[in-house]
PDB file of N, CA and C in Angstrom:
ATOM      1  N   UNK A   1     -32.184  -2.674 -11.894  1.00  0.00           N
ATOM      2  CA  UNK A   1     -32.070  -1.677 -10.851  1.00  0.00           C
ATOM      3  C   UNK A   1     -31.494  -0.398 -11.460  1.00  0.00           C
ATOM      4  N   UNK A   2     -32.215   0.724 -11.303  1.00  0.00           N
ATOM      5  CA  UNK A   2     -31.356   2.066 -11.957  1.00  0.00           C
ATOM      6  C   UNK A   2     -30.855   2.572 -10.991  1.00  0.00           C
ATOM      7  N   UNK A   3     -29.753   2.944 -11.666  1.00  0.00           N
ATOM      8  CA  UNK A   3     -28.912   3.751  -9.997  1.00  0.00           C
ATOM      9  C   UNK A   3     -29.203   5.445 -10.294  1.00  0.00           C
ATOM     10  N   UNK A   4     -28.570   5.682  -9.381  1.00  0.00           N
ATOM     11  CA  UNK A   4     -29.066   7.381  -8.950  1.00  0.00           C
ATOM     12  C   UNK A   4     -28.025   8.207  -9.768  1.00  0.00           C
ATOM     13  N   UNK A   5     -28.913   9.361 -10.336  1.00  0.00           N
ATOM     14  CA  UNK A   5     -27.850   9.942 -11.045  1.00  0.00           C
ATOM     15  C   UNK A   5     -26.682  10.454 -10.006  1.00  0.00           C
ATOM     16  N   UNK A   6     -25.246  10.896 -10.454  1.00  0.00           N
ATOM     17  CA  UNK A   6     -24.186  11.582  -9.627  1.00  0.00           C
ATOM     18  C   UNK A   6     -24.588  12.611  -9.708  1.00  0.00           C
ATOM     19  N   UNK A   7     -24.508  13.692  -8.966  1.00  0.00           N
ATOM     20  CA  UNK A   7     -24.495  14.745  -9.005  1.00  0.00           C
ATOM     21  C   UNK A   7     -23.179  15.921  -8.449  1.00  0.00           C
ATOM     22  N   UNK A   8     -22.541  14.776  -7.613  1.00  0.00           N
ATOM     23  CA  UNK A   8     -21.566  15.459  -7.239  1.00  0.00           C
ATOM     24  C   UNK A   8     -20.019  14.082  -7.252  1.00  0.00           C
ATOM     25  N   UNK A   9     -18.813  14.684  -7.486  1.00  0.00           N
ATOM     26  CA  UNK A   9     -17.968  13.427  -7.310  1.00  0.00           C
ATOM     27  C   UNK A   9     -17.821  12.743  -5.933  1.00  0.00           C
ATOM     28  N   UNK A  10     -18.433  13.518  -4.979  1.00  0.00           N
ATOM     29  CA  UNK A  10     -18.214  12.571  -3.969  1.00  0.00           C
ATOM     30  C   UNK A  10     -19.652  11.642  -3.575  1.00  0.00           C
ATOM     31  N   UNK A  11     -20.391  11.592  -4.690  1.00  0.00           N
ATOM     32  CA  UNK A  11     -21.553  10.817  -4.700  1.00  0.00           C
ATOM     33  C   UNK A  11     -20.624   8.760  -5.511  1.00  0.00           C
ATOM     34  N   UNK A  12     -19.332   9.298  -6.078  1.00  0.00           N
ATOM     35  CA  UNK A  12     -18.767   8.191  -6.510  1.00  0.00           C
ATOM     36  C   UNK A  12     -18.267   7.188  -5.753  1.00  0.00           C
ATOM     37  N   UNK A  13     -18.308   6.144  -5.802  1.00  0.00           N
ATOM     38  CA  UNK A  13     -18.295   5.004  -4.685  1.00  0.00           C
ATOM     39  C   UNK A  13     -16.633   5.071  -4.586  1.00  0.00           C
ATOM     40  N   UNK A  14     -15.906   4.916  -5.285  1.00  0.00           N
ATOM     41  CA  UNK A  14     -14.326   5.097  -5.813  1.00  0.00           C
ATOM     42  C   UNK A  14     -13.892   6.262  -4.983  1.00  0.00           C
ATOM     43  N   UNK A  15     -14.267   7.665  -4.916  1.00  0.00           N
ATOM     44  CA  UNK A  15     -13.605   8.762  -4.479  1.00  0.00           C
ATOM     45  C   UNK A  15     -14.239   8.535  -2.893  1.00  0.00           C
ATOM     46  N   UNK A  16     -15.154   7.889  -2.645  1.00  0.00           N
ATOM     47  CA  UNK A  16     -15.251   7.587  -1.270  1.00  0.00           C
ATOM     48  C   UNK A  16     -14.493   6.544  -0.674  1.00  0.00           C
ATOM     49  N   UNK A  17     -13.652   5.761  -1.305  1.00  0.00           N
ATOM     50  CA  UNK A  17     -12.949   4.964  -1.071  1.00  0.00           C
ATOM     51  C   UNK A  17     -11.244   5.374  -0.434  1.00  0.00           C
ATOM     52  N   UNK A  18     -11.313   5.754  -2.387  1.00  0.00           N
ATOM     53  CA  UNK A  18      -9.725   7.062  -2.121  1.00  0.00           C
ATOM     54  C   UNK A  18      -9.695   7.602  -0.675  1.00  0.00           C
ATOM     55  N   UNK A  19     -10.256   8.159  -0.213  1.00  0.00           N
ATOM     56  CA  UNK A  19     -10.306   8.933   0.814  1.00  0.00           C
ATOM     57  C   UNK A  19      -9.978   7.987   2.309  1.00  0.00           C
ATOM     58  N   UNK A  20     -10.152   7.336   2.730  1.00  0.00           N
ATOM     59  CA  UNK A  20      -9.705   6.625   3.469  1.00  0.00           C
ATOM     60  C   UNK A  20      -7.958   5.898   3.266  1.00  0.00           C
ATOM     61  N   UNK A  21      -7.964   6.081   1.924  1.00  0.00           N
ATOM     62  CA  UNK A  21      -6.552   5.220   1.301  1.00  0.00           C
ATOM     63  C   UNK A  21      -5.394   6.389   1.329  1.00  0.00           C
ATOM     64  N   UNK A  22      -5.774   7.501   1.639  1.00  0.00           N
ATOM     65  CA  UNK A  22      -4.880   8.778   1.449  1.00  0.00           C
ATOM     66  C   UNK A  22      -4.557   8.729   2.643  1.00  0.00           C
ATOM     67  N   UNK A  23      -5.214   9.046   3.679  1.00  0.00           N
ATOM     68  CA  UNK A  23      -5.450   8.881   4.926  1.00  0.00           C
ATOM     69  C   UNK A  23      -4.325   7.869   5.535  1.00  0.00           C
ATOM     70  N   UNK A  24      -4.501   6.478   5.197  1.00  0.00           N
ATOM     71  CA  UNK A  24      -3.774   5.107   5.516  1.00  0.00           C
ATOM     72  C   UNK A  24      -2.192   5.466   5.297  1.00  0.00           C
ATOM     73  N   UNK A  25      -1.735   6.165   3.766  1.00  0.00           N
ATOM     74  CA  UNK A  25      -1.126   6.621   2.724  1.00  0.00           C
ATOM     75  C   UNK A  25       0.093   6.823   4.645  1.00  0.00           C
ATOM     76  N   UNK A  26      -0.609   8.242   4.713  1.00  0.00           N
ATOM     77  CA  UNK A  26       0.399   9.169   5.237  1.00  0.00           C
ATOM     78  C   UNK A  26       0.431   8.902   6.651  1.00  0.00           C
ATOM     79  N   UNK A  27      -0.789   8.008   7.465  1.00  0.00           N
ATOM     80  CA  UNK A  27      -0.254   7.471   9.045  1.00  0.00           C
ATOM     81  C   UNK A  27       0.940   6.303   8.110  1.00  0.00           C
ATOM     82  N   UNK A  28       0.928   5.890   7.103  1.00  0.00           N
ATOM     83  CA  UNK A  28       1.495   4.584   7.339  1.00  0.00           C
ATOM     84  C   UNK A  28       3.465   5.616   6.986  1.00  0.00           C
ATOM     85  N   UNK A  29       3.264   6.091   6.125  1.00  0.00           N
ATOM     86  CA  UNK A  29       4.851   6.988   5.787  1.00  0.00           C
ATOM     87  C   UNK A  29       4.965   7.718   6.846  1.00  0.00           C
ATOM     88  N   UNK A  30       4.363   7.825   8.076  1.00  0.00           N
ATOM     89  CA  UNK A  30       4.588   8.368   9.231  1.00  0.00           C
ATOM     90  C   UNK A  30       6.188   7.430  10.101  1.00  0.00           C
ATOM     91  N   UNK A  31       5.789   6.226   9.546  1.00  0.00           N
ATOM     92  CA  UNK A  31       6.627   5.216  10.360  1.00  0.00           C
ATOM     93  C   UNK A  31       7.819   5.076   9.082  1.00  0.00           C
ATOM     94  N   UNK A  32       8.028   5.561   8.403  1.00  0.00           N
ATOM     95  CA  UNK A  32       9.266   5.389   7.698  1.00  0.00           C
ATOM     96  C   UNK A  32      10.412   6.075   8.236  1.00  0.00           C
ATOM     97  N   UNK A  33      11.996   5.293   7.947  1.00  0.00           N
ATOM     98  CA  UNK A  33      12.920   6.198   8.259  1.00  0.00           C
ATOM     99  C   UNK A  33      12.771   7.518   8.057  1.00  0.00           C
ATOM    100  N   UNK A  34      13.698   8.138   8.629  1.00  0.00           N
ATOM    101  CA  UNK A  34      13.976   9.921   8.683  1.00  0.00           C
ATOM    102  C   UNK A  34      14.703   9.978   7.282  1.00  0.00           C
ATOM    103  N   UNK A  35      15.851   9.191   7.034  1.00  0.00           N
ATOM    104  CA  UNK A  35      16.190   9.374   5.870  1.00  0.00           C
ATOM    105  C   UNK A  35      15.711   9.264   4.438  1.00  0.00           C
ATOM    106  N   UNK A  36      14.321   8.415   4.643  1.00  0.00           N
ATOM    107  CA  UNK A  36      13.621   8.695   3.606  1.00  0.00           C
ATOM    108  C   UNK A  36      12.232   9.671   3.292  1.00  0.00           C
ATOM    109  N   UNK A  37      12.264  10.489   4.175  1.00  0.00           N
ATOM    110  CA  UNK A  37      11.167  11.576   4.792  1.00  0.00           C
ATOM    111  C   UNK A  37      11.463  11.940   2.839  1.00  0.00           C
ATOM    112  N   UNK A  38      12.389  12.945   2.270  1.00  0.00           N
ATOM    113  CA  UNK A  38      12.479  13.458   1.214  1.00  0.00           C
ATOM    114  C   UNK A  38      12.178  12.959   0.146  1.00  0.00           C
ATOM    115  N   UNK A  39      12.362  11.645  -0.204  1.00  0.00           N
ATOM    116  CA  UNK A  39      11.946  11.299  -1.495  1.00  0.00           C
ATOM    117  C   UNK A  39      10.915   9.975  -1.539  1.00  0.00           C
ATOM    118  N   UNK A  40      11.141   9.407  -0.735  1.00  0.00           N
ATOM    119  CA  UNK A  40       9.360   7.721  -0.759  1.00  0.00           C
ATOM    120  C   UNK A  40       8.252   8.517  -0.537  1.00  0.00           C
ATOM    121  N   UNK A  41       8.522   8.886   0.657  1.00  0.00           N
ATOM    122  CA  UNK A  41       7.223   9.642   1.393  1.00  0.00           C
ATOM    123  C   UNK A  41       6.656  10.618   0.586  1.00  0.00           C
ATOM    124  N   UNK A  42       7.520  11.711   0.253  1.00  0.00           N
ATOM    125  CA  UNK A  42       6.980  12.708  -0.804  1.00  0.00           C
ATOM    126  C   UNK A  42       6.280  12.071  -1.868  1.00  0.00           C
ATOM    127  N   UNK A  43       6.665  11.156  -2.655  1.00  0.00           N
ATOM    128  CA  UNK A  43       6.457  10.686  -3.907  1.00  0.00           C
ATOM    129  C   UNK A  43       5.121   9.628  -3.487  1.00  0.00           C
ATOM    130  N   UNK A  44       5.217   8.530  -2.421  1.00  0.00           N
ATOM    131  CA  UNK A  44       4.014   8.239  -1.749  1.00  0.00           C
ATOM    132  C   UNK A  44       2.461   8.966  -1.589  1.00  0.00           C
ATOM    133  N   UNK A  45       2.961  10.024  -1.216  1.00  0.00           N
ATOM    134  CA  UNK A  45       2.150  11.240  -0.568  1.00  0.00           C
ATOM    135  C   UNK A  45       1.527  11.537  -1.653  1.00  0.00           C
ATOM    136  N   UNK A  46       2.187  12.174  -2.508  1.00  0.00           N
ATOM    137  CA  UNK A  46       1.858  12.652  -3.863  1.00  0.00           C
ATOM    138  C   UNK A  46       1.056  11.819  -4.335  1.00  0.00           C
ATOM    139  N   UNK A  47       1.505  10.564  -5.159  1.00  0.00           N
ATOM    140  CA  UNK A  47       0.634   9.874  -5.616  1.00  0.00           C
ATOM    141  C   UNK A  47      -1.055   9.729  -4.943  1.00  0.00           C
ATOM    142  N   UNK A  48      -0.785   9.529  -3.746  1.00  0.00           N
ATOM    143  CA  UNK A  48      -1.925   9.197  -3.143  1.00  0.00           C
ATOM    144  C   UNK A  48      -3.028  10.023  -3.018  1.00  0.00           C
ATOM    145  N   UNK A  49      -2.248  11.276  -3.253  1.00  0.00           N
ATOM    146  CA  UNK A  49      -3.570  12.717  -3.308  1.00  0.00           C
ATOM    147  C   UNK A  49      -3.841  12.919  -4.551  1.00  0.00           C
ATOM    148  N   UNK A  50      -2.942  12.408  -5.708  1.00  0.00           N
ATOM    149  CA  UNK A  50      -3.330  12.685  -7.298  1.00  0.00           C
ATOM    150  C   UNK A  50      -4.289  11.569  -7.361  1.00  0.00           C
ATOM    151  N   UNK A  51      -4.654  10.575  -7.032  1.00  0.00           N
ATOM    152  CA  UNK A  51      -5.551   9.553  -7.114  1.00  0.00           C
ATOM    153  C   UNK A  51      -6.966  10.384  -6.848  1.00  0.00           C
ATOM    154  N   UNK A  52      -6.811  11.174  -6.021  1.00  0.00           N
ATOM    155  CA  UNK A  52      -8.340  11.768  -5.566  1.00  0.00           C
ATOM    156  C   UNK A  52      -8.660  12.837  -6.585  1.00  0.00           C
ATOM    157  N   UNK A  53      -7.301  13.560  -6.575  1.00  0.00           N
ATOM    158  CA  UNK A  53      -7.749  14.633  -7.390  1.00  0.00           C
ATOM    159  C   UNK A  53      -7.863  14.523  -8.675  1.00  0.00           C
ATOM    160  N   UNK A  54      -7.138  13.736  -9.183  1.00  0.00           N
ATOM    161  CA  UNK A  54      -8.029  13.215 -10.482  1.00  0.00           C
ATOM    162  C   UNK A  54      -9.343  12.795 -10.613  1.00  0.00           C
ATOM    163  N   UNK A  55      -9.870  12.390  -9.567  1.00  0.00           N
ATOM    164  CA  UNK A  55     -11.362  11.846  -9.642  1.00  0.00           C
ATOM    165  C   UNK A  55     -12.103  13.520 -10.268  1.00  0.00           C
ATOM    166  N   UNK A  56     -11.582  14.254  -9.214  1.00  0.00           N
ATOM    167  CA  UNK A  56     -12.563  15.353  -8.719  1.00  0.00           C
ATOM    168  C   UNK A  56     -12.543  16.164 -10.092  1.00  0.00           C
ATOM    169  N   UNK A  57     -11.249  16.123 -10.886  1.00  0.00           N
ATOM    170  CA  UNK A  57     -10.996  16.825 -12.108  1.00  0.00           C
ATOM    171  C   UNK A  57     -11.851  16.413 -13.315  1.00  0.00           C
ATOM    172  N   UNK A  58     -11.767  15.334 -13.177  1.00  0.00           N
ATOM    173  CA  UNK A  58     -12.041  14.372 -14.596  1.00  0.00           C
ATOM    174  C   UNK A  58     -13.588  14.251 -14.292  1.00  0.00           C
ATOM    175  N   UNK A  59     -14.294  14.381 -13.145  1.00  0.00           N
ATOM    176  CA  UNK A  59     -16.035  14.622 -12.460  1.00  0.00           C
ATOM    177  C   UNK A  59     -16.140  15.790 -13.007  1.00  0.00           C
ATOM    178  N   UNK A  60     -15.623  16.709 -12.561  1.00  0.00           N
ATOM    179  CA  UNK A  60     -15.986  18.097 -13.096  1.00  0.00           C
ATOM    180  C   UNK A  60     -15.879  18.623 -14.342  1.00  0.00           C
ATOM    181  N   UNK A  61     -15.035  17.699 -14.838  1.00  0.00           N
ATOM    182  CA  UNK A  61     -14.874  18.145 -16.312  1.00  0.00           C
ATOM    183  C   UNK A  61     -16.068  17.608 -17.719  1.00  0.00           C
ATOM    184  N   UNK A  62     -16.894  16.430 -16.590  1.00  0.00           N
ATOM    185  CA  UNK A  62     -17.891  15.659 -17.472  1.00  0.00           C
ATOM    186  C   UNK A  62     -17.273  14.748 -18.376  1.00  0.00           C
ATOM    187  N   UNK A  63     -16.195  14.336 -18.007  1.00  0.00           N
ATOM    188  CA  UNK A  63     -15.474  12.739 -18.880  1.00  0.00           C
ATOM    189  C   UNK A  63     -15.916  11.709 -18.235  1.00  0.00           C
ATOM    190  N   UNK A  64     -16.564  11.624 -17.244  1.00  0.00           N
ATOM    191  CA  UNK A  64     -17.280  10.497 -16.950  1.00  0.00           C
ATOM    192  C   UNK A  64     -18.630  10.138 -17.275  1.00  0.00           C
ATOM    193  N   UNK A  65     -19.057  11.117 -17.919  1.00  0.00           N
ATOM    194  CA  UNK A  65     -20.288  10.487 -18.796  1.00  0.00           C
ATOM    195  C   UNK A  65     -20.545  10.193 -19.941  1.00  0.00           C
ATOM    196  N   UNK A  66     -18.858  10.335 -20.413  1.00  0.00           N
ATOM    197  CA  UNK A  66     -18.630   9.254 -21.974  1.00  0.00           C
ATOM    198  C   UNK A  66     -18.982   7.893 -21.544  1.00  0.00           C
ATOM    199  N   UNK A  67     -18.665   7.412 -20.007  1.00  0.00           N
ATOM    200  CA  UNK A  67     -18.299   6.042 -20.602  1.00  0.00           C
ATOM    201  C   UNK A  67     -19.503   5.263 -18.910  1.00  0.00           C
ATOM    202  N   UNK A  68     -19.965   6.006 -18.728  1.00  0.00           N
ATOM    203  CA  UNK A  68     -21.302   6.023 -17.318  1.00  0.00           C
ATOM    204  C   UNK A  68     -22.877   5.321 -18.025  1.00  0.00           C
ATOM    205  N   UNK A  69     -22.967   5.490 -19.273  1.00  0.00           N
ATOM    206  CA  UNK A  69     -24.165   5.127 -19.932  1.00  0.00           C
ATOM    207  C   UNK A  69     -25.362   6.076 -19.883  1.00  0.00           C
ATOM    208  N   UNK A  70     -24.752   7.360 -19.184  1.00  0.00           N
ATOM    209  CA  UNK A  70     -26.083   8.480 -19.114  1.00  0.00           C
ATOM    210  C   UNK A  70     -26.422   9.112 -20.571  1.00  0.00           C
TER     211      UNK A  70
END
């Protein structure tokens, strides 16, 4: 079966994934104490949007077709 070339990163099955998990990320640190609003949540948060945006960086930059087989 040949698959379809990417053409864009959100053609990646992974960054369509991320995206729902970012989402989950910040309703779910919604329900955390007040006292930890400043540092879980932030650092939560964070992580969870560098997950995407690394996709989108490392797509655009063409490092994924070192190791894609194109």
């Amino acid at each position: 079966m040949k698959r379809q070339p990417l053409i864009n990163f959100r053609d990646l099955t992974v960054w369509q994934k991320a995206q729902p998990f970012v989402l989950v990320v910040f309703r779910y640190t919604e329900l955390f104490l007040r006292n930890e609003i400043y540092e879980l949540i932030s650092q939560l948060r964070r992580a969870a949007i560098s997950i995407v945006a690394n996709m989108v960086k490392g797509f655009n930059s063409g490092s994924w077709l070192l190791n894609s087989g194109f």
